[in-house]
N, C-alpha and C. Protein backbone atom coordinates (compact mmCIF):
# COMPACT_ATOMS: atom_id res chain seq x y z
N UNK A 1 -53.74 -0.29 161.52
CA UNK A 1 -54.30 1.03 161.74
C UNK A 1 -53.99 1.51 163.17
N UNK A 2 -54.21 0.70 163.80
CA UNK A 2 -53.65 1.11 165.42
C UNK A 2 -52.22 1.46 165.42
N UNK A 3 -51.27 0.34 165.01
CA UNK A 3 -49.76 1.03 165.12
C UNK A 3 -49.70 2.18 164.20
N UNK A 4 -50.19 2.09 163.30
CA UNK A 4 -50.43 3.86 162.68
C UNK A 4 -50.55 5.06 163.65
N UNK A 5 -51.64 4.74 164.64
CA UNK A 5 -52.00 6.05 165.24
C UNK A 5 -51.38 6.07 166.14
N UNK A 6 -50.48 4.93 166.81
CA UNK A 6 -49.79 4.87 167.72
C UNK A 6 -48.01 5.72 167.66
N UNK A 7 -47.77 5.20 165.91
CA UNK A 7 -46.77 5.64 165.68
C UNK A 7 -46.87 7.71 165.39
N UNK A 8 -48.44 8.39 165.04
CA UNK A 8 -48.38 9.45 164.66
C UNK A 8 -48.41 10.48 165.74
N UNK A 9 -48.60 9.37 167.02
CA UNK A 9 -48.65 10.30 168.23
C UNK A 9 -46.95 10.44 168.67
N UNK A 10 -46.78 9.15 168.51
CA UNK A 10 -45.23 9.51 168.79
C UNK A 10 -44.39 10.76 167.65
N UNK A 11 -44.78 10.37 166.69
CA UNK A 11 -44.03 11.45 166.14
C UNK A 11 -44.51 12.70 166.41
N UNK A 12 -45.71 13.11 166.20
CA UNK A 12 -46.19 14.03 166.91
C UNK A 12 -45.17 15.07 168.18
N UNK A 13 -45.45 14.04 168.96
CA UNK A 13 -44.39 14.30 170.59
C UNK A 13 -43.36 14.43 170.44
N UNK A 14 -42.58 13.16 170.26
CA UNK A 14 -41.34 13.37 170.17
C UNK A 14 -40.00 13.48 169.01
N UNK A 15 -41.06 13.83 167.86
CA UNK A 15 -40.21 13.51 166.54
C UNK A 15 -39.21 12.25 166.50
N UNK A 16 -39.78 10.99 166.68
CA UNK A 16 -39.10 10.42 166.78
C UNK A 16 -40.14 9.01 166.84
N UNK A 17 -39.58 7.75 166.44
CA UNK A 17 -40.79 6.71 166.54
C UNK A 17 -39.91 5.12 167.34
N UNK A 18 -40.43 4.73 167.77
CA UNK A 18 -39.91 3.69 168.51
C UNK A 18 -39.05 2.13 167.32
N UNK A 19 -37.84 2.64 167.39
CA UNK A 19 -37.72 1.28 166.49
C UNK A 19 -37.58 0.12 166.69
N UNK A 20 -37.74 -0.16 168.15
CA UNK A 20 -38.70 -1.66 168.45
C UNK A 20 -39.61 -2.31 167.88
N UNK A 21 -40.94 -1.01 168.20
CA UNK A 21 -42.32 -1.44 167.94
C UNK A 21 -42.26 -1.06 166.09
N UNK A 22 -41.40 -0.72 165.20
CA UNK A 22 -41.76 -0.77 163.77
C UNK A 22 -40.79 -2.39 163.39
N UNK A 23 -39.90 -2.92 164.03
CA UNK A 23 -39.54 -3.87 163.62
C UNK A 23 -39.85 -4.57 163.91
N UNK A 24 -40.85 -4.44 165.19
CA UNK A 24 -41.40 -5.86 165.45
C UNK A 24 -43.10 -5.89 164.73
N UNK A 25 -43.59 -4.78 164.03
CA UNK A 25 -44.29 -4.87 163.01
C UNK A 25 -44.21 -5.26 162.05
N UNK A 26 -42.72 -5.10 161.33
CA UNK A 26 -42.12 -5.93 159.95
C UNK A 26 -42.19 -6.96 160.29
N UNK A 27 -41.70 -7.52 161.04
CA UNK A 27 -41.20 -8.81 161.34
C UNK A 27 -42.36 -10.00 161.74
N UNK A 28 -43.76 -9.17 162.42
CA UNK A 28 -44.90 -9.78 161.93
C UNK A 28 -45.66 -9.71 161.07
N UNK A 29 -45.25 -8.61 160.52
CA UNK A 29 -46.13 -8.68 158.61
C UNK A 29 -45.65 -9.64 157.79
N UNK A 30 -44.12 -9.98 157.83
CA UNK A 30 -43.40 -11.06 157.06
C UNK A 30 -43.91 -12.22 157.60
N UNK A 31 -43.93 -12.71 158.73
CA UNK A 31 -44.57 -14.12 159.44
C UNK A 31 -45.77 -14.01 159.03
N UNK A 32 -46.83 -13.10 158.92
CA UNK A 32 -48.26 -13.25 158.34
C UNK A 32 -48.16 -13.64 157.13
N UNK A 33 -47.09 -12.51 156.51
CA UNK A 33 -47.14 -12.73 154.87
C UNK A 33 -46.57 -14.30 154.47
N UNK A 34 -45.81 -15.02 155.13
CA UNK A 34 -44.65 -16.19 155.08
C UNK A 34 -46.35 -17.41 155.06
N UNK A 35 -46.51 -17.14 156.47
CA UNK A 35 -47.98 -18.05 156.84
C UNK A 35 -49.33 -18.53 155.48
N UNK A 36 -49.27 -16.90 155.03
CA UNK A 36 -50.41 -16.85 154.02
C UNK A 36 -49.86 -17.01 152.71
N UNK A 37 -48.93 -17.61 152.43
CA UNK A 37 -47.92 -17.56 151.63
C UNK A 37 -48.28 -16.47 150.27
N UNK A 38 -48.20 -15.21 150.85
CA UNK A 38 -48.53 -13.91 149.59
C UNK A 38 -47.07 -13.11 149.83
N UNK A 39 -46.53 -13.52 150.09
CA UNK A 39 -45.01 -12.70 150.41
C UNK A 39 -44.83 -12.67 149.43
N UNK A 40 -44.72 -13.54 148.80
CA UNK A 40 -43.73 -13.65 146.98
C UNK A 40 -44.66 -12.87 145.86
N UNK A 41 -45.94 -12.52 146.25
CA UNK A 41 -46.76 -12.00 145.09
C UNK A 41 -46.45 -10.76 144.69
N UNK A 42 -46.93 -10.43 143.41
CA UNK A 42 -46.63 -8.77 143.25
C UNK A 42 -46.68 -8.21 143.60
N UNK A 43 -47.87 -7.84 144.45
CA UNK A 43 -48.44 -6.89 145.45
C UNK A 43 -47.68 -6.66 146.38
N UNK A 44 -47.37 -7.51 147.43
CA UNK A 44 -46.46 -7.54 148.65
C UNK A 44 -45.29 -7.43 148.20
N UNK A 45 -44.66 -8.46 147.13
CA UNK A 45 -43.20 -7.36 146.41
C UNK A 45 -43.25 -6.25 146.19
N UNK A 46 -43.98 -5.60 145.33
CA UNK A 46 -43.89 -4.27 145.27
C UNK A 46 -44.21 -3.19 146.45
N UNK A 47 -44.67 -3.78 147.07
CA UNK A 47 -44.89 -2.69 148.42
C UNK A 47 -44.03 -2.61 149.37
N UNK A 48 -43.03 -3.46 149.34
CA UNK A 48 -41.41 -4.03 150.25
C UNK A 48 -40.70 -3.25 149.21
N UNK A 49 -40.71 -3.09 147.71
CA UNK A 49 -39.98 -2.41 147.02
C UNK A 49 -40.20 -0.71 147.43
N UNK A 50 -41.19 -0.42 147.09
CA UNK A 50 -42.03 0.86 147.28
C UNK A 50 -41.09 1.37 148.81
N UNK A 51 -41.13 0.44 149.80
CA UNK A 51 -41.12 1.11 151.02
C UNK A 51 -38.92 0.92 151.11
N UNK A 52 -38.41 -0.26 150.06
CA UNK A 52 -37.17 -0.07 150.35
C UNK A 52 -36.79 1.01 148.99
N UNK A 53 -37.25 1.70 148.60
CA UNK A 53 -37.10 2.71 147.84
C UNK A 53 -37.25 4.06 148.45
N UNK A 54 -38.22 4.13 149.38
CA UNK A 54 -37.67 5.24 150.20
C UNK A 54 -36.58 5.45 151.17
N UNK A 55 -36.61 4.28 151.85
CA UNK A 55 -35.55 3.93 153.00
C UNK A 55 -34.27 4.12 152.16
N UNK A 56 -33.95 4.02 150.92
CA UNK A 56 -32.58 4.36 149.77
C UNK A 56 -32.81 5.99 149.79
N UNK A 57 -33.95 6.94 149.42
CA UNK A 57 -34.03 7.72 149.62
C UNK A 57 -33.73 9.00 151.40
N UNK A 58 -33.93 8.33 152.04
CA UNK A 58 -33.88 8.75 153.25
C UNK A 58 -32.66 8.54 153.67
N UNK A 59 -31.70 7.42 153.07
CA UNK A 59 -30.22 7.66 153.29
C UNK A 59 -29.56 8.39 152.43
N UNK A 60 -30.03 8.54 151.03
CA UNK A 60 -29.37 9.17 150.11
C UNK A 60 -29.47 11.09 150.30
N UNK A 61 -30.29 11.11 150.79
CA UNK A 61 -31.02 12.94 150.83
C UNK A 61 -30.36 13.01 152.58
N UNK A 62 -29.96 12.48 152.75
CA UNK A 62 -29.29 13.33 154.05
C UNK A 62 -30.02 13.30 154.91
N UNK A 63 -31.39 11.84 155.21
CA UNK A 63 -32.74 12.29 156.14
C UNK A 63 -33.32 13.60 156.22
N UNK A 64 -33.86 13.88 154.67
CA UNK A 64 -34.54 14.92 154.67
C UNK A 64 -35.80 14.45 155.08
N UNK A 65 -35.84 13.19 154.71
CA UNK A 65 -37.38 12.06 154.80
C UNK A 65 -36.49 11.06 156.44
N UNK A 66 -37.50 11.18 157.54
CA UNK A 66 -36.46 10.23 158.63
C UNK A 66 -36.69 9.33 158.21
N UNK A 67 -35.74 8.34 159.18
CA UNK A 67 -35.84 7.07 158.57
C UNK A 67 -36.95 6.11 159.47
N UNK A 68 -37.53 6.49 160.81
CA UNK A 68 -38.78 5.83 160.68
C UNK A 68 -40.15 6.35 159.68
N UNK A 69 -39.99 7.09 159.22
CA UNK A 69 -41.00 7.50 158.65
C UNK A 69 -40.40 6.43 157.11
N UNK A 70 -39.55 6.10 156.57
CA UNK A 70 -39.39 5.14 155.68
C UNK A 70 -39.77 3.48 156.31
N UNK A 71 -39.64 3.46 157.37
CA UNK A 71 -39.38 2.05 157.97
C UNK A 71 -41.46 2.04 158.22
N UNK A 72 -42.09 2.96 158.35
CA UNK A 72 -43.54 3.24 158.23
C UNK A 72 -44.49 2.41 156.81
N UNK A 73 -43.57 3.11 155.47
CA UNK A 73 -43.51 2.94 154.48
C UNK A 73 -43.89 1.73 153.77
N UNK A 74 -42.42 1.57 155.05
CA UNK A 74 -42.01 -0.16 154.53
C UNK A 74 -43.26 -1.00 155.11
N UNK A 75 -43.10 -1.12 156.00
CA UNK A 75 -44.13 -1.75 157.26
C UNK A 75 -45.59 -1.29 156.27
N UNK A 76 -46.51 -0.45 155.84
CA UNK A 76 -47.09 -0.34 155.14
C UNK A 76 -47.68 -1.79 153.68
N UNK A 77 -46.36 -0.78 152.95
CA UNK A 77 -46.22 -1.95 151.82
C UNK A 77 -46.28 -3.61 151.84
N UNK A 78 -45.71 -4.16 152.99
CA UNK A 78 -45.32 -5.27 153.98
C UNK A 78 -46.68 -5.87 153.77
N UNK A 79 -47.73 -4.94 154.53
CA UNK A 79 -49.12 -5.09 155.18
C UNK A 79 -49.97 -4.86 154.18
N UNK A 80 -50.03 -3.98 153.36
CA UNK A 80 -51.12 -3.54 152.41
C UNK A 80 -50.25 -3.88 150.84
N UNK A 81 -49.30 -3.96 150.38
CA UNK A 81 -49.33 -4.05 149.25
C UNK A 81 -48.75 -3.08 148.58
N UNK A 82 -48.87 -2.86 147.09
CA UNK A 82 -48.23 -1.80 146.63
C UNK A 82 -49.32 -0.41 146.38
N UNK A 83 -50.54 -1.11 145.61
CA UNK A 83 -51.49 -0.52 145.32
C UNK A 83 -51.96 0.72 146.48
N UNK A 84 -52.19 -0.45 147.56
CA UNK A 84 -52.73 0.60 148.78
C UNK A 84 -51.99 1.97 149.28
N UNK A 85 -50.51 0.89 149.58
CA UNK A 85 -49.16 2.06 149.80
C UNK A 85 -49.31 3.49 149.30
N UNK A 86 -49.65 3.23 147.59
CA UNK A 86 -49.49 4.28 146.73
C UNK A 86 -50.31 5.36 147.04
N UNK A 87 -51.93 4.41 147.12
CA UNK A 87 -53.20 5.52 147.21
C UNK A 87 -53.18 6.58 148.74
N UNK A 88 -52.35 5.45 149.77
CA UNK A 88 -52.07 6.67 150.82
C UNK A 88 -51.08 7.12 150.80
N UNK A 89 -49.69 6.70 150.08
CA UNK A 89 -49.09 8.12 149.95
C UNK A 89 -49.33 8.95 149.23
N UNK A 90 -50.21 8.62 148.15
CA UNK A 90 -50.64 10.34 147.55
C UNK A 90 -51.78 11.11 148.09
N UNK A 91 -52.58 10.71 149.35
CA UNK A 91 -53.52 11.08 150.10
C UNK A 91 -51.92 11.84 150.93
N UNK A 92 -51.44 11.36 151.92
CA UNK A 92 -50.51 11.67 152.60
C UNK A 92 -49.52 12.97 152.51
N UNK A 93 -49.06 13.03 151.15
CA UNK A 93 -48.74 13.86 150.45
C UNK A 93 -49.47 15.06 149.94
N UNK A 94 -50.90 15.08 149.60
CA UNK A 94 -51.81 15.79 149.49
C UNK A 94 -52.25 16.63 150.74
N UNK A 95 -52.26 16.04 151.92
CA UNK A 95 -52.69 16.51 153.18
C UNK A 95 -51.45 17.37 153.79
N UNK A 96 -50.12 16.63 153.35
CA UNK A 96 -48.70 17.42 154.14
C UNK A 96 -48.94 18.46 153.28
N UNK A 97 -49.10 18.67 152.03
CA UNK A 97 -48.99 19.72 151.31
C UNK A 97 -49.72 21.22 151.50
N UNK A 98 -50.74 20.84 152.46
CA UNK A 98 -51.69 21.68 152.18
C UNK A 98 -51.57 22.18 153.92
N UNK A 99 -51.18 21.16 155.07
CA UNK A 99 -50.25 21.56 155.85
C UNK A 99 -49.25 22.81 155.63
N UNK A 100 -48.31 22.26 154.66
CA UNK A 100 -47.38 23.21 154.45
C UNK A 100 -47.64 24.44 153.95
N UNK A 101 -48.40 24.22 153.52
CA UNK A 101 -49.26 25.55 152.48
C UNK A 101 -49.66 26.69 153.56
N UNK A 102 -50.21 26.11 154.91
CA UNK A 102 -50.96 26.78 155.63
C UNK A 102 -49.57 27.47 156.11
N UNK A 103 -48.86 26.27 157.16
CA UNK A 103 -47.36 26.56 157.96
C UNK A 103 -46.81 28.12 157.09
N UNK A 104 -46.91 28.03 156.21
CA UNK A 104 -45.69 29.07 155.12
C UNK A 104 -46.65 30.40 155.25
N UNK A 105 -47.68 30.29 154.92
CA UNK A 105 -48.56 31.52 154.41
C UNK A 105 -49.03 32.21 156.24
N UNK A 106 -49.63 31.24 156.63
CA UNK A 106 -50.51 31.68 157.90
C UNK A 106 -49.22 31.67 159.14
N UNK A 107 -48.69 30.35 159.21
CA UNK A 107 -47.77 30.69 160.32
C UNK A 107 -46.07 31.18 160.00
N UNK A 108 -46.24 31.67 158.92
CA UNK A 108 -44.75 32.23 158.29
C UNK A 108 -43.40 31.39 158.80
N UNK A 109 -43.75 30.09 158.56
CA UNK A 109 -42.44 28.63 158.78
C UNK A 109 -41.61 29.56 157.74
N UNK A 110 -40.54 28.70 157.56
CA UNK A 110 -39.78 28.62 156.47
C UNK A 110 -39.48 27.39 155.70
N UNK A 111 -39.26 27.10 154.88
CA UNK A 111 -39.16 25.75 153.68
C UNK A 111 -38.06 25.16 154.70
N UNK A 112 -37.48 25.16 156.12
CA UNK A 112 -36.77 24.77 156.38
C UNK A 112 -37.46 23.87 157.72
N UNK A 113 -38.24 24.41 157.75
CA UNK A 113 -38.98 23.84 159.17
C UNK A 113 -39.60 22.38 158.73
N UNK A 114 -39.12 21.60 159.83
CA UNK A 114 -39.73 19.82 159.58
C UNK A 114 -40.69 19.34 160.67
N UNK A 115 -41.15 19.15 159.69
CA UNK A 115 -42.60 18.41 159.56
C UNK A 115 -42.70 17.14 160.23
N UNK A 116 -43.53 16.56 161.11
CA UNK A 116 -43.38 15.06 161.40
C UNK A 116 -44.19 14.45 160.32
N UNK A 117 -44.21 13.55 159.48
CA UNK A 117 -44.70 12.94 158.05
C UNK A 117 -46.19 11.73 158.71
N UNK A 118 -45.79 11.25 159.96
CA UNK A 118 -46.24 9.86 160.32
C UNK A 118 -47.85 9.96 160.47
N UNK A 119 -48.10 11.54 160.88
CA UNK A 119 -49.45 11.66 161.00
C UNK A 119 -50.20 11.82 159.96
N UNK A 120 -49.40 12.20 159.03
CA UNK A 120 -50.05 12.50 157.49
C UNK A 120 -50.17 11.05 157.21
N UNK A 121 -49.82 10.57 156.84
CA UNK A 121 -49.62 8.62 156.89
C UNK A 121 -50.44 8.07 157.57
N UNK A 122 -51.09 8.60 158.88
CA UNK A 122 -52.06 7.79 159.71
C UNK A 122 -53.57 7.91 158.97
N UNK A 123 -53.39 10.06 158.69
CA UNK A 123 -54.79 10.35 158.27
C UNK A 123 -55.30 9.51 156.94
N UNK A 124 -54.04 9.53 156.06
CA UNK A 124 -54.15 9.16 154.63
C UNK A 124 -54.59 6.92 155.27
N UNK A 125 -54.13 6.80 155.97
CA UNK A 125 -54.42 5.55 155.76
C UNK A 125 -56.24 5.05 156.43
N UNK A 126 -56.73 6.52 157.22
CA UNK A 126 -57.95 6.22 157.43
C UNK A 126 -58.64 6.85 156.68
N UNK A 127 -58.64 7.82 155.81
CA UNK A 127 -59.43 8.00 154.31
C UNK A 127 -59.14 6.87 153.24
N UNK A 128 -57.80 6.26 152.98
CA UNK A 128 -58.30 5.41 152.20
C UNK A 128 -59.33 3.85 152.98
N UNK A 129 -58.92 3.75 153.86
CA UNK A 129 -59.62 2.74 154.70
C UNK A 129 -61.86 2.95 154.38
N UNK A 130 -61.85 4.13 155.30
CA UNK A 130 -62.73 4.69 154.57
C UNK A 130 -63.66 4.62 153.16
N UNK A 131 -62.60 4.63 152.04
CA UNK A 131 -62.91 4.68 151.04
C UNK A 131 -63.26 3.70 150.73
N UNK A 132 -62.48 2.48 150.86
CA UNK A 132 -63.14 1.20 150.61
C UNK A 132 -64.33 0.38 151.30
N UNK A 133 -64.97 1.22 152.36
CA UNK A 133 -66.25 0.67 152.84
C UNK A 133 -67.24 0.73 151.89
């Protein structure tokens, strides 16, 4: 949750996220996951799937989606699983949407103007956090 909010300020600022500090998050989610030996389970497979399914997406679409905001994803899935992944990206998605909704109508953007994604991802991961208290 911290490298979450850490990563939504950066994008925030500088559209852009440090790819140090997200690989050296993978790289200790896998040593946690390796340690606790749940790497191989469904859950943590599918949430490494989930997050290398966007990262295919984000090369395939021309980084319409950046690619730390996939490497987020990933790092996500890594850490939480597939289940969780899902419930905040459709929180995430729900919140950009309604973002965008505003951007278009109130501040007359255009469908062309980009969005930093990471903060939507931070909020969505402290409502579902939330949710499970």
């Amino acid at each position: 949750m911290t490298w979450m909010a850490v990563w939504a300020v950066m994008d925030l600022r500088k559209r852009e996220i440090s790819v140090l500090s997200l690989w050296l998050a993978l790289l200790g989610g896998a040593g946690w996951q390796l340690a606790a030996e749940t790497l191989f389970q469904w859950d943590t497979a599918g949430g490494i799937l989930l997050g290398g399914a966007f990262w295919i997406f984000c090369c395939l679409s021309g980084e319409q989606m950046g690619k730390g905001d996939a490497l987020v994803i990933l790092c996500m899935g890594l850490h939480m699983g597939v289940r969780a992944t899902l419930v905040i990206l459709f929180f995430s998605f729900l919140l950009s949407s309604i973002w965008a909704c505003y951007l278009l109508l109130i501040k007359r953007k255009t469908k062309r103007y980009a969005m930093p994604f990471v903060p939507f991802l931070a909020a969505a991961s402290w409502i579902a956090a939330l949710g499970t208290l």
